[in-house]
Protein backbone atom coordinates (compact mmCIF):
# COMPACT_ATOMS: atom_id res chain seq x y z
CA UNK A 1 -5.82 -66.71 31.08
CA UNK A 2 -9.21 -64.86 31.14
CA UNK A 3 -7.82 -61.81 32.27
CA UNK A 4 -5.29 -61.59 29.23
CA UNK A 5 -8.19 -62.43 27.10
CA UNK A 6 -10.21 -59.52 28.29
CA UNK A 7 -6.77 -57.20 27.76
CA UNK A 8 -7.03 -58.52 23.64
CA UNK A 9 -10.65 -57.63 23.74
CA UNK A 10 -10.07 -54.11 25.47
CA UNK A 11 -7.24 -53.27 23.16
CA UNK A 12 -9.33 -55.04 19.84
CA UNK A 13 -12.99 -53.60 20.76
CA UNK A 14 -11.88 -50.19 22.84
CA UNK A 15 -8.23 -48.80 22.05
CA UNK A 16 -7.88 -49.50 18.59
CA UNK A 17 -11.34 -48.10 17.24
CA UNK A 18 -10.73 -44.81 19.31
CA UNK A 19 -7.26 -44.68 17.84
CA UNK A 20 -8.89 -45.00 14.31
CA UNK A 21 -11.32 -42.58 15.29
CA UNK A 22 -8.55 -39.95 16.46
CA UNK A 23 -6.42 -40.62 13.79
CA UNK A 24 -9.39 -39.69 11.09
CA UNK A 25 -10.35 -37.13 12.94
CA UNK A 26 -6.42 -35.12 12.26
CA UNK A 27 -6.82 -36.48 8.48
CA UNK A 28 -9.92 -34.76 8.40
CA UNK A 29 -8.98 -31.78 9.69
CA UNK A 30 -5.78 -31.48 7.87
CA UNK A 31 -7.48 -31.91 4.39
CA UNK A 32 -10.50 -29.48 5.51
CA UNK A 33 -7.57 -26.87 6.99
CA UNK A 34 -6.00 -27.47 3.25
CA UNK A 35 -9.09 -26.81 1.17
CA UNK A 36 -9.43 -23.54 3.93
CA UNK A 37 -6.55 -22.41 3.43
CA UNK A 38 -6.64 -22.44 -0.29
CA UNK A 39 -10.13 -20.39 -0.46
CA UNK A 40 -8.99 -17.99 2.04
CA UNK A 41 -6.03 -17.64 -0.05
CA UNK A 42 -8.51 -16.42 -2.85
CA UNK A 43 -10.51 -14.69 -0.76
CA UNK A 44 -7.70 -12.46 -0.07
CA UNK A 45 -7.03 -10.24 -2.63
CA UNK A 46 -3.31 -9.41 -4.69
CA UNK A 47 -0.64 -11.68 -4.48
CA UNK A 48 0.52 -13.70 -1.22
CA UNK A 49 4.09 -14.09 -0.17
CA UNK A 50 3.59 -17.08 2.02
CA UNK A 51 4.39 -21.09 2.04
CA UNK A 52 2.07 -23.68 1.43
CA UNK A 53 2.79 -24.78 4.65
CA UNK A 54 1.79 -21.63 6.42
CA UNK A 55 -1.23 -20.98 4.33
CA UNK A 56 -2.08 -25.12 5.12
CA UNK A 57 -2.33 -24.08 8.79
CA UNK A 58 -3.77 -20.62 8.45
CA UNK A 59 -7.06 -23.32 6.97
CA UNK A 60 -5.92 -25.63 10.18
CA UNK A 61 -6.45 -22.88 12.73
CA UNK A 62 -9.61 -20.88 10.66
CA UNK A 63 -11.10 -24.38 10.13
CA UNK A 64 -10.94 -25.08 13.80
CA UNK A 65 -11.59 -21.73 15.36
CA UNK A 66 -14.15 -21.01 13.13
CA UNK A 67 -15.91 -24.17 13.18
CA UNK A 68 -15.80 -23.55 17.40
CA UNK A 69 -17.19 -19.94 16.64
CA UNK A 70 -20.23 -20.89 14.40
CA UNK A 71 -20.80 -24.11 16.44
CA UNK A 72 -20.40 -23.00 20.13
CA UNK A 73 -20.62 -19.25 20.40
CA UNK A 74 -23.44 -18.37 18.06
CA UNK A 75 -25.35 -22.06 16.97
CA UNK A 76 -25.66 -21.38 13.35
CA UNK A 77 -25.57 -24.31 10.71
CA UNK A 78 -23.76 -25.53 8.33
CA UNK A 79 -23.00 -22.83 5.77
CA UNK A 80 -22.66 -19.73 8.29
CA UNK A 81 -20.23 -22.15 9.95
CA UNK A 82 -17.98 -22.75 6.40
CA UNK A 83 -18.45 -19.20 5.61
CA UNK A 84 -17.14 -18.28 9.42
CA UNK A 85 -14.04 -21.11 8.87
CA UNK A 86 -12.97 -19.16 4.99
CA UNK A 87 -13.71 -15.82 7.01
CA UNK A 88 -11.25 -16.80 9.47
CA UNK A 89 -8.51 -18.51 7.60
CA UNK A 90 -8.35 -15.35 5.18
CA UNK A 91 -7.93 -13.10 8.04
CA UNK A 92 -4.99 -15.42 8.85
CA UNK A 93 -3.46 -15.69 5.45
CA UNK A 94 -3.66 -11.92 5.18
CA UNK A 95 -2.46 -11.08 8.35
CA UNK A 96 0.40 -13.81 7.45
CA UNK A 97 1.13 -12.44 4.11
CA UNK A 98 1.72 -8.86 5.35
CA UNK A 99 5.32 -7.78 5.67
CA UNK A 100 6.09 -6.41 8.74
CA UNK A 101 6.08 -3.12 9.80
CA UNK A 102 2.96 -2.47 6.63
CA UNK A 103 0.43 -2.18 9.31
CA UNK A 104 2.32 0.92 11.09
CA UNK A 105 1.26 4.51 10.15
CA UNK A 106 3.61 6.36 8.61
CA UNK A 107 5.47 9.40 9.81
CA UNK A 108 3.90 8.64 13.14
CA UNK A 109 6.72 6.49 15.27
């Protein structure tokens, strides 16, 4: 009896909140990647040829890998950090929105 008591408390006071917690934390990220995505879509300049869905995780992965860069590798604050995560996600929606075969030289291969 007390040990399945302890198992409601563990799941009530432990798994749930970190669930919550984890659960936030990709709600967060997918709204930040959004709004990322969208300014590095300005950022970049003409016109784009590529999904929402693709320029939703170009934000995703600039948010995240720029957010690591400015956090981890150089220990800058807040706004180098943002303006590291729209640096990032533009490189990614330009190098998405390029059609392939734009970035060789031509009349050398």
């Amino acid at each position: 009896m007390i040990l399945a008591l302890f198992v409601v408390l563990l799941v009530l006071f432990v798994v749930f909140p970190l669930l919550g917690m984890a659960l936030w934390a990709l709600f967060t990220t997918i709204v930040v990647g959004l709004v990322l995505g969208a300014l590095g879509r300005l950022v970049v300049p003409g016109r784009q040829r590529i999904s929402l869905l693709v320029t939703a995780l170009a934000g995703i992965i600039g948010a995240i890998v720029g957010g690591f860069i400015g956090d981890h590798v150089f220990g800058v604050g807040w706004l180098p950090t943002l303006l590291l995560e729209i640096g990032v996600s533009a490189l990614l929606v330009a190098a998405m929105s390029t059609p392939r075969g734009a970035g060789k030289l031509s009349g050398l291969g």
